[in-house]
N, C-alpha and C. Protein backbone atom coordinates (compact mmCIF):
# COMPACT_ATOMS: atom_id res chain seq x y z
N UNK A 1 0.82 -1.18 0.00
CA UNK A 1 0.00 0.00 0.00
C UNK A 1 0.87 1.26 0.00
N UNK A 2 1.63 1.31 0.57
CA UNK A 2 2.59 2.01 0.96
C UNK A 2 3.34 2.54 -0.48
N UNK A 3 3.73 1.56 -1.19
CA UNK A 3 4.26 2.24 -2.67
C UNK A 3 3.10 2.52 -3.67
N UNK A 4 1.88 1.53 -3.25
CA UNK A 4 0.89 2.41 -4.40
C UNK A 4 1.04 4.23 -4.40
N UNK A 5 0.94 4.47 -2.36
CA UNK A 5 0.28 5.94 -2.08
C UNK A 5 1.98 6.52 -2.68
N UNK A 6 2.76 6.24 -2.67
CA UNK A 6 4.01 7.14 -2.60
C UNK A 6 4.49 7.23 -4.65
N UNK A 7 3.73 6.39 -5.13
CA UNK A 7 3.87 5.75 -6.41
C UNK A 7 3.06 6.89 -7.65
N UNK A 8 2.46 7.40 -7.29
CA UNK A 8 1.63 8.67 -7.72
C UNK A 8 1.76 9.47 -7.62
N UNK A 9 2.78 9.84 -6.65
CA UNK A 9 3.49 11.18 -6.10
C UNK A 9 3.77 11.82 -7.46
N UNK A 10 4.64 11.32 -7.87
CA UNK A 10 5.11 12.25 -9.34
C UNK A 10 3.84 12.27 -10.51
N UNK A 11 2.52 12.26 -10.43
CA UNK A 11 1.92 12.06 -10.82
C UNK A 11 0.97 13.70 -10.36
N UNK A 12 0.89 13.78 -9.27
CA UNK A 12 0.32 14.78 -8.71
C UNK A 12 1.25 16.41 -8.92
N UNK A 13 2.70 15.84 -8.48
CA UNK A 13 3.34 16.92 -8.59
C UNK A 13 3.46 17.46 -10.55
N UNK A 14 3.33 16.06 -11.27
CA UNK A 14 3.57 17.03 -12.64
C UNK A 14 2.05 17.97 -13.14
N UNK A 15 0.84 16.88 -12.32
CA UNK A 15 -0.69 17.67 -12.23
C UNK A 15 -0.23 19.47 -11.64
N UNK A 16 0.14 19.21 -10.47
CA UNK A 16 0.00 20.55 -9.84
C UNK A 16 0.74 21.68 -11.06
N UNK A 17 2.08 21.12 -11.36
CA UNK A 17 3.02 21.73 -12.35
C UNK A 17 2.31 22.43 -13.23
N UNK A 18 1.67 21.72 -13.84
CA UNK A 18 0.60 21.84 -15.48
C UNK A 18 -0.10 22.82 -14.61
N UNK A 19 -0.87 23.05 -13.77
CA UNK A 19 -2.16 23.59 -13.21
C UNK A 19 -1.08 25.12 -13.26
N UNK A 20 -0.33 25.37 -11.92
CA UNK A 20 0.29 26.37 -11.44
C UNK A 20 0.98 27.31 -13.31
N UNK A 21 1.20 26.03 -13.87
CA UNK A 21 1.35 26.80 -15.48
C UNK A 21 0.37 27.69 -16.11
N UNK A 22 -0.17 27.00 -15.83
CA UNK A 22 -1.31 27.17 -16.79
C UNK A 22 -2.63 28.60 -15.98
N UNK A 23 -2.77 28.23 -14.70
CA UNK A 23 -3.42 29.24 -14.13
C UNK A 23 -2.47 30.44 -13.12
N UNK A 24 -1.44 29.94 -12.49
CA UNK A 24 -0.81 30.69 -12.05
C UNK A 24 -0.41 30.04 -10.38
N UNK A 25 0.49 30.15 -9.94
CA UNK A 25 0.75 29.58 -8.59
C UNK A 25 -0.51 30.18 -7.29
N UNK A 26 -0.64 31.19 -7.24
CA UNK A 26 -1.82 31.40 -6.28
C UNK A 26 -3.34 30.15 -6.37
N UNK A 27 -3.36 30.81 -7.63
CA UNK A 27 -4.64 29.52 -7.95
C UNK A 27 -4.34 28.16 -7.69
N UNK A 28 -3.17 27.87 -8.45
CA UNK A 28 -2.74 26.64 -8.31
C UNK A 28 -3.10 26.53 -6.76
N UNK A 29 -1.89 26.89 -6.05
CA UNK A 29 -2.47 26.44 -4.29
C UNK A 29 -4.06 26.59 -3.94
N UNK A 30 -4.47 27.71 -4.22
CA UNK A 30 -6.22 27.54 -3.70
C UNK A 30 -6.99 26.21 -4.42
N UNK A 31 -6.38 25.96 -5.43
CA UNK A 31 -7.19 24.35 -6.15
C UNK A 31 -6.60 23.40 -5.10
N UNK A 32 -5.37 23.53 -4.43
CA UNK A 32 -5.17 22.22 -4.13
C UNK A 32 -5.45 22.79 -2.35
N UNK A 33 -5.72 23.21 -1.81
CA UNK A 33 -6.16 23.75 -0.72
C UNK A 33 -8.00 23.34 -0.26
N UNK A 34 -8.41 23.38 -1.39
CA UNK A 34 -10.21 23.33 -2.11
C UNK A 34 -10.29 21.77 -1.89
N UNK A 35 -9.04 21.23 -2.35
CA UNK A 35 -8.66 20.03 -2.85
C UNK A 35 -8.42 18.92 -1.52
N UNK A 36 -8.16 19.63 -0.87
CA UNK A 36 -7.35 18.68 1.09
C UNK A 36 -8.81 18.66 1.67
N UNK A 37 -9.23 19.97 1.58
CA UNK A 37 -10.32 20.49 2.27
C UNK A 37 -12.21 19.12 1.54
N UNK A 38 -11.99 19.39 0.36
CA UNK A 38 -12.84 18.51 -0.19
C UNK A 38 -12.68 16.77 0.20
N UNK A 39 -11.46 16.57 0.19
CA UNK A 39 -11.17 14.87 0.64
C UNK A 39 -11.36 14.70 1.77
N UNK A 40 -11.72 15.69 2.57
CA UNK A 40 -11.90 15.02 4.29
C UNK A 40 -13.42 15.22 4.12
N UNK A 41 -14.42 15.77 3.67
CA UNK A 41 -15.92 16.01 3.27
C UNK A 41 -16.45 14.39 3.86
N UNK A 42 -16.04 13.55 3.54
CA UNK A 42 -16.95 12.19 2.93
C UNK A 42 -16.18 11.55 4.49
N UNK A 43 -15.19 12.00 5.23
CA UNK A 43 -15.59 11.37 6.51
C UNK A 43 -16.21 12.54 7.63
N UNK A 44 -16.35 13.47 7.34
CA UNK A 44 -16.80 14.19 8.17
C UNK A 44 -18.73 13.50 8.51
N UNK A 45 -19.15 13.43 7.34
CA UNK A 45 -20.05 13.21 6.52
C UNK A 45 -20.82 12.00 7.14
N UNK A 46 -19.81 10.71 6.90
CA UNK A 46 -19.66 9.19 6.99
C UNK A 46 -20.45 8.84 8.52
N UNK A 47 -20.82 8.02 8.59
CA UNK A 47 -21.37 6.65 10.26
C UNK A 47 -19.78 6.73 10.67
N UNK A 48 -18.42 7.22 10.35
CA UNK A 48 -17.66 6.67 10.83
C UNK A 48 -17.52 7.63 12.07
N UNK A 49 -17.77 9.20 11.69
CA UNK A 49 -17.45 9.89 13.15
C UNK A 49 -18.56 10.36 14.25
N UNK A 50 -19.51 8.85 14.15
CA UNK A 50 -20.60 8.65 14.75
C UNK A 50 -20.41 7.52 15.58
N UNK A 51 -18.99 6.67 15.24
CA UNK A 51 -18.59 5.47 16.11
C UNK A 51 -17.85 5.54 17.41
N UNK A 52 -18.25 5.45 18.11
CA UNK A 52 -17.74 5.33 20.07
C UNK A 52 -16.68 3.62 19.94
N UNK A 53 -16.96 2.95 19.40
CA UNK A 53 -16.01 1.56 19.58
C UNK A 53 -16.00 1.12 18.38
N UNK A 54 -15.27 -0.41 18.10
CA UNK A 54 -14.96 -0.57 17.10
C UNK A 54 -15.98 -1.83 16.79
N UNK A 55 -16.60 -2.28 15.93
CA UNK A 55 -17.47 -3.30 15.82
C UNK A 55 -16.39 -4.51 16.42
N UNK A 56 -17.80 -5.57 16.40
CA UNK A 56 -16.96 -6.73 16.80
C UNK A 56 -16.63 -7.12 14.98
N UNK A 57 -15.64 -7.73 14.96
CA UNK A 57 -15.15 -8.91 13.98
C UNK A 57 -16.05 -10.16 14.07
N UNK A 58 -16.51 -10.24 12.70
CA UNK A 58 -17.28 -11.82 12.31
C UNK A 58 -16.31 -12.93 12.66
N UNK A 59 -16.74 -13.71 13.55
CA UNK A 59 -15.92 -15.18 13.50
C UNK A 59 -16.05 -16.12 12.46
N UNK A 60 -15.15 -16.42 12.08
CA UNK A 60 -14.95 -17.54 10.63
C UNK A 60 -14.07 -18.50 11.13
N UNK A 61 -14.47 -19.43 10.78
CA UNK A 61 -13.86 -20.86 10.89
C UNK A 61 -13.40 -21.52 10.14
């Protein structure tokens, strides 16, 4: 998992590159600022920060 997340890295940074080109470095950061801010949405959101403990685990045999 660990090299998928680190594996894209240069993937994002040549995205940001193109962007900050193309619109200008201020913008550029407010897209990716919009951007941190938007990816935490869906747990704010989620049953997850509604959980006090952790479920039990299904037993399988």
């Amino acid at each position: 998992m660990h090299l998928l997340f680190h594996g894209v890295l240069p993937l994002g940074a040549l995205a940001g590159g193109a962007i900050a080109q193309a619109l200008g470095m201020r913008r550029a950061l407010l897209i990716g600022a919009i951007g941190v801010l938007l990816s935490t949405m869906w747990l704010v959101f989620s049953p997850v920060r509604r959980l006090r403990e952790l479920p039990q685990p299904a037993v399988r045999w």
